[in-house]
Structure formats: C-alpha cells, structure tokens
Protein backbone atom coordinates (compact mmCIF):
# COMPACT_ATOMS: atom_id res chain seq x y z
CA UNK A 1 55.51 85.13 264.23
CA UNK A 2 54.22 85.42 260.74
CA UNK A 3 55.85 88.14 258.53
CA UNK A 4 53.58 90.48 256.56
CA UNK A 5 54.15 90.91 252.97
CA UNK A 6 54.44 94.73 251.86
CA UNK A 7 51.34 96.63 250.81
CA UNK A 8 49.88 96.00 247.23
CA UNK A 9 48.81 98.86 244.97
CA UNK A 10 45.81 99.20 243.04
CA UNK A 11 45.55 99.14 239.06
CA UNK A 12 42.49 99.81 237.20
CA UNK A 13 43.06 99.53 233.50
CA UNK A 14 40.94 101.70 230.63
CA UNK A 15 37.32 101.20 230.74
CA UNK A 16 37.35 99.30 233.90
CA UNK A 17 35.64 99.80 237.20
CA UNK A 18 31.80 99.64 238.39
CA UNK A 19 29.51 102.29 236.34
CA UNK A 20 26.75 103.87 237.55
CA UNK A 21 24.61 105.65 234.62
CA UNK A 22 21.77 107.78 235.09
CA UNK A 23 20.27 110.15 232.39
CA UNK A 24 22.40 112.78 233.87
CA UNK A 25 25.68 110.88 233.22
CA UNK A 26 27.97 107.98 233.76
CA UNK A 27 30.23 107.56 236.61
CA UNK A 28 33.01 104.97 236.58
CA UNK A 29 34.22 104.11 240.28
CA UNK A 30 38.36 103.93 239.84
CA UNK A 31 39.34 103.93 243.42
CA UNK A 32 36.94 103.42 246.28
CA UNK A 33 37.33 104.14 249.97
CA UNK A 34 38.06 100.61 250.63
CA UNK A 35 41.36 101.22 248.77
CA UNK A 36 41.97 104.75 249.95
CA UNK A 37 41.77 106.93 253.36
CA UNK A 38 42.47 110.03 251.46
CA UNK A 39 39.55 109.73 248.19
CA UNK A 40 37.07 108.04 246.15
CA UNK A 41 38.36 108.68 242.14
CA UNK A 42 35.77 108.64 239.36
CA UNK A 43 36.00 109.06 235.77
CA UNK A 44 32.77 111.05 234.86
CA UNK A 45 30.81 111.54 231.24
CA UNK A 46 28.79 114.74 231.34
CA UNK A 47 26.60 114.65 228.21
CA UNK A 48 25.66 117.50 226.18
CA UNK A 49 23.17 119.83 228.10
CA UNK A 50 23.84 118.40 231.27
CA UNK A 51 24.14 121.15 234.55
CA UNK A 52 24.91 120.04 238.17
CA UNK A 53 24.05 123.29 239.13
CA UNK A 54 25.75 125.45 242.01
CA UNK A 55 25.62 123.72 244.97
CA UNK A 56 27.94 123.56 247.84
CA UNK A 57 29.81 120.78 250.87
CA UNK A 58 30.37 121.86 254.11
CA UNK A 59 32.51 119.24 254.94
CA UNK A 60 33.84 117.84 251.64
CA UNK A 61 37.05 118.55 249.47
CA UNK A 62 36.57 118.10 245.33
CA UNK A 63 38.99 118.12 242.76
CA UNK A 64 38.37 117.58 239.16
CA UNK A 65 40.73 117.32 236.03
CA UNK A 66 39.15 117.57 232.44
CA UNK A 67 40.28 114.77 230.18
CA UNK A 68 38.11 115.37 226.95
CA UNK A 69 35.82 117.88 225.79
CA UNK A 70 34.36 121.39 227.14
CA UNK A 71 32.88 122.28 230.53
CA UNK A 72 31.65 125.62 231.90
CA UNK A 73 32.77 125.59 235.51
CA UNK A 74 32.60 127.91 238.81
CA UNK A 75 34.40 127.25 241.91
CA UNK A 76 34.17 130.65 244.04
CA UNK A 77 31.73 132.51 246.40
CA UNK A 78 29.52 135.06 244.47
CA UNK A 79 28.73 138.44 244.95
CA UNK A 80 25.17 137.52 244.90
CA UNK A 81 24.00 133.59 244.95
CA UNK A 82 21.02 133.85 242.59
CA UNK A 83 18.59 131.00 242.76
CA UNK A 84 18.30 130.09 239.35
CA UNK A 85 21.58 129.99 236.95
CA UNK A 86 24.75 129.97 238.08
CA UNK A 87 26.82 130.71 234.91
CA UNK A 88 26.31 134.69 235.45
CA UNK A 89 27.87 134.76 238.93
CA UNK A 90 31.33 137.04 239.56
CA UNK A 91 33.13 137.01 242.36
CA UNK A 92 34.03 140.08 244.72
CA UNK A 93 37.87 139.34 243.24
CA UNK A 94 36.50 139.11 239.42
CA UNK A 95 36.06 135.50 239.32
CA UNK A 96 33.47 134.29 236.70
CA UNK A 97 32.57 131.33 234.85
CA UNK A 98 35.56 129.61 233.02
CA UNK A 99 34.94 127.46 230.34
CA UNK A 100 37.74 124.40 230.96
CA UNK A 101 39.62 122.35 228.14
CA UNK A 102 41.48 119.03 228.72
CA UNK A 103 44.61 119.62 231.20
CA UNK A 104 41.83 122.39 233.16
CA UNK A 105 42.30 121.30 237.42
CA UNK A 106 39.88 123.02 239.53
CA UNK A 107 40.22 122.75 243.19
CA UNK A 108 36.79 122.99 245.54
CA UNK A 109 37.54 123.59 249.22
CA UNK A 110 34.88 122.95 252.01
CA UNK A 111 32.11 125.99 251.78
CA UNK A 112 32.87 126.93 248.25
CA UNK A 113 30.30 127.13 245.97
CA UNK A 114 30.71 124.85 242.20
CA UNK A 115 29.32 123.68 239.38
CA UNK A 116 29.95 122.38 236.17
CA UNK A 117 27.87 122.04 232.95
CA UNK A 118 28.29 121.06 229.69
CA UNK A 119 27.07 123.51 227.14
CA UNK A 120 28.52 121.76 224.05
CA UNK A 121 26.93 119.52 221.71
CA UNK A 122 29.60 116.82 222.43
CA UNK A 123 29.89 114.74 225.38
CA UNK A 124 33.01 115.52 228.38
CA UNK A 125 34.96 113.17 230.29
CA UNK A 126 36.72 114.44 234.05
CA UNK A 127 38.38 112.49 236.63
CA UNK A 128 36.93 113.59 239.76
CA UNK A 129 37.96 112.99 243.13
CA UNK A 130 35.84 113.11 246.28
CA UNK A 131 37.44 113.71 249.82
CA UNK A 132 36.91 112.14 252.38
CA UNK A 133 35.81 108.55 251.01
CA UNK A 134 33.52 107.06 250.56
CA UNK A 135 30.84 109.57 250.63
CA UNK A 136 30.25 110.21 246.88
CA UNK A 137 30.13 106.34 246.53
CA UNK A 138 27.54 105.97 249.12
CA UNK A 139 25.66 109.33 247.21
CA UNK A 140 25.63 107.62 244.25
CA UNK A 141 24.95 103.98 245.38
CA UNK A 142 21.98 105.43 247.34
CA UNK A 143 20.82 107.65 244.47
CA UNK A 144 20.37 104.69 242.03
CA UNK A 145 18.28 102.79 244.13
CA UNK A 146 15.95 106.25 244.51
CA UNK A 147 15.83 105.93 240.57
CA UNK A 148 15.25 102.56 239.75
CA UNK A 149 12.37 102.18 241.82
CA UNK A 150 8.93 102.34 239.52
CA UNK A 151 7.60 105.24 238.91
CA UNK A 152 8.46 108.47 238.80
CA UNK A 153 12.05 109.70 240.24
CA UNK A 154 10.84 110.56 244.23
CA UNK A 155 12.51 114.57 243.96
CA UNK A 156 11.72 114.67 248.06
CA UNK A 157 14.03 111.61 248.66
CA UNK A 158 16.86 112.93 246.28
CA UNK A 159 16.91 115.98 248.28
CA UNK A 160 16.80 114.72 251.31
CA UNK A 161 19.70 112.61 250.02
CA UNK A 162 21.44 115.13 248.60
CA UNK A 163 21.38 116.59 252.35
CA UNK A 164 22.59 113.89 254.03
CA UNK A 165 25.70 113.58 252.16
CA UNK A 166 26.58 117.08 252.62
CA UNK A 167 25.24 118.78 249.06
CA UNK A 168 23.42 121.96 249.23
CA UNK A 169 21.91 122.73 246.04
CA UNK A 170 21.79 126.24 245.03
CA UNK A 171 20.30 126.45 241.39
CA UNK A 172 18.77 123.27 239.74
CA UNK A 173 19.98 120.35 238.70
CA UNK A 174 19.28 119.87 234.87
CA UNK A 175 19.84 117.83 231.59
CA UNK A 176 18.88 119.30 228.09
CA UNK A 177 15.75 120.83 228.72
CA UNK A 178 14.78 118.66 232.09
CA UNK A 179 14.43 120.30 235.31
CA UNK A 180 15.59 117.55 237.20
CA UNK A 181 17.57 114.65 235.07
CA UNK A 182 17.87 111.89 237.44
CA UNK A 183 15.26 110.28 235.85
CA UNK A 184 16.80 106.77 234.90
CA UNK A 185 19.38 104.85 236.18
CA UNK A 186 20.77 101.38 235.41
CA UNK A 187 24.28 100.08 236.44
CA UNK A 188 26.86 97.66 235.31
CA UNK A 189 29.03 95.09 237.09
CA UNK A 190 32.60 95.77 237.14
CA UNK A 191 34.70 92.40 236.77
CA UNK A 192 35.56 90.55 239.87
CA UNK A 193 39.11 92.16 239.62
CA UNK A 194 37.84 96.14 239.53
CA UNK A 195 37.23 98.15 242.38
CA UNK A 196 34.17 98.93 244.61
C-alpha cells in the first residue's frame, strides 16, 4: 500500500499567472478550476472608460474586491431595467449606483443584475472571483479566439458566447467611446510554474 502525501496548496506570487488582454482590459488567471471546486480568481485592470454594462447569471455566483482605483458599480434588481445605461438605476429599497474605493466587496448572487465601469481617468485593479469554476476561464479562453481571428470582432459569436456561459447582457458593453470594445485581444504565457 502506498501512502499519499498531504494535499499541496497553491501560491501565485505578484504579477504572475496567464493574462488575457483585450482592449476592454486585462485579466490575470490566479486560481483556475483545476486548483479549485469552489472558484476561478482573477486579478482584473479596468481601464479608464471601460463599462461591462448591466448584465446578469442565472446560474453563477460573483464576488469582487477593489484593490486600486475607482469603479462605479450596481449589484441589485431595478425598479425599471432600461436598455441603455445602467448607472441611473434605483432599487425598490433605494439602492443606486455606488462608486467603490480600494477595501469596496460587492457580492452578486444568481439572478442579480451588475455592472461595473470605470469612469475615472486612471486605470482600476479588482480581484474577482467566479463561482462555479471554470466557467469565466472557458468565457474568456473562448472569447480571445473570437477576437484574434482577422477581421473585424464577429458581435453575433460574442453574443452567442456570452449566452452560453450564462451572461445576459442588459445595456452595452463599452470602452471610451466604443460600442462594443472587444476589439483586440492578444495573450501572454504564464511561466511553467503559474496556474491555468
């Protein structure tokens, strides 16, 4: 009988991981679904200008922590879900719009409507986490092959994308003064050591 050494933990130092970058912003893998049952973790840039608009996950739990800079952020069901911008909406409680500093949590249940967007001039930085894994990975993997074919980004297969990992899109997606940012993508290769 061969004993089994105990479990090993993960450690991702500063600055390491797999990126993903798109002209919408930079996500940094930290712990993938392959190390967790529970979430994929990200460290996300939002650049100046950038809006993920109001959309919503039926089956998928968020949670995101801002590290530096300012974000304008919703995370509750609106009296009235406009189809343009978001950053008007109340809730039937009172809720509106919060604009979150560093130390700001905000929790996203299944069927709760979010967003985030960064109205500064100055880029943000947010750990995000993504229950269950590894959907967002796959979202994201997926997505940068839609933009780094030539051409044009395909808007039909980012939707339909968008769909089949459980995001329904309420108001656009945009980037400065873009409709639709996702317009180029590139990606770098984590050492053999980091995750994903």
């Amino acid at each position: 009988m061969t004993a089994l050494g105990p479990p090993e933990g993960l450690l991702v130092p500063p600055g390491q991981g797999r990126t993903v970058r798109t002209a919408a912003q930079q996500v940094t893998y930290k712990v993938t679904g392959s190390h967790s049952r529970i979430a994929s973790s990200f460290e996300v840039t939002v650049p100046p200008g950038f809006d993920v608009g109001a959309h919503v996950h039926a089956r998928s739990e968020e949670l995101f922590y801002v590290l530096e800079g300012e974000l304008d952020v919703l995370a509750f069901e609106p009296l009235v879900r406009t189809r343009d911008r978001w950053q008007g909406w109340r809730s039937a409680a009172g809720s509106r719009v919060v604009r979150a500093t560093p130390g700001t949590v905000i929790a996203v249940p299944p069927g709760c409507p979010h967003a985030f967007a960064n109205p500064t001039g100055s880029p943000a930085k947010m750990f995000f986490q993504a229950s269950p894994p590894p959907d967002h990975e796959r979202y994201f993997d997926e997505l940068l092959e839609i933009l780094s074919a030539e051409g044009p980004p395909d808007h039909r297969a980012i939707a339909e994308l968008r769909l089949r990992y459980d995001i329904e899109q309420l108001t656009p997606l945009r980037h400065g003064t873009q409709a639709e940012t996702e317009t180029e993508a590139e990606t770098e290769a984590a050492p053999a050591d980091g995750p994903g």
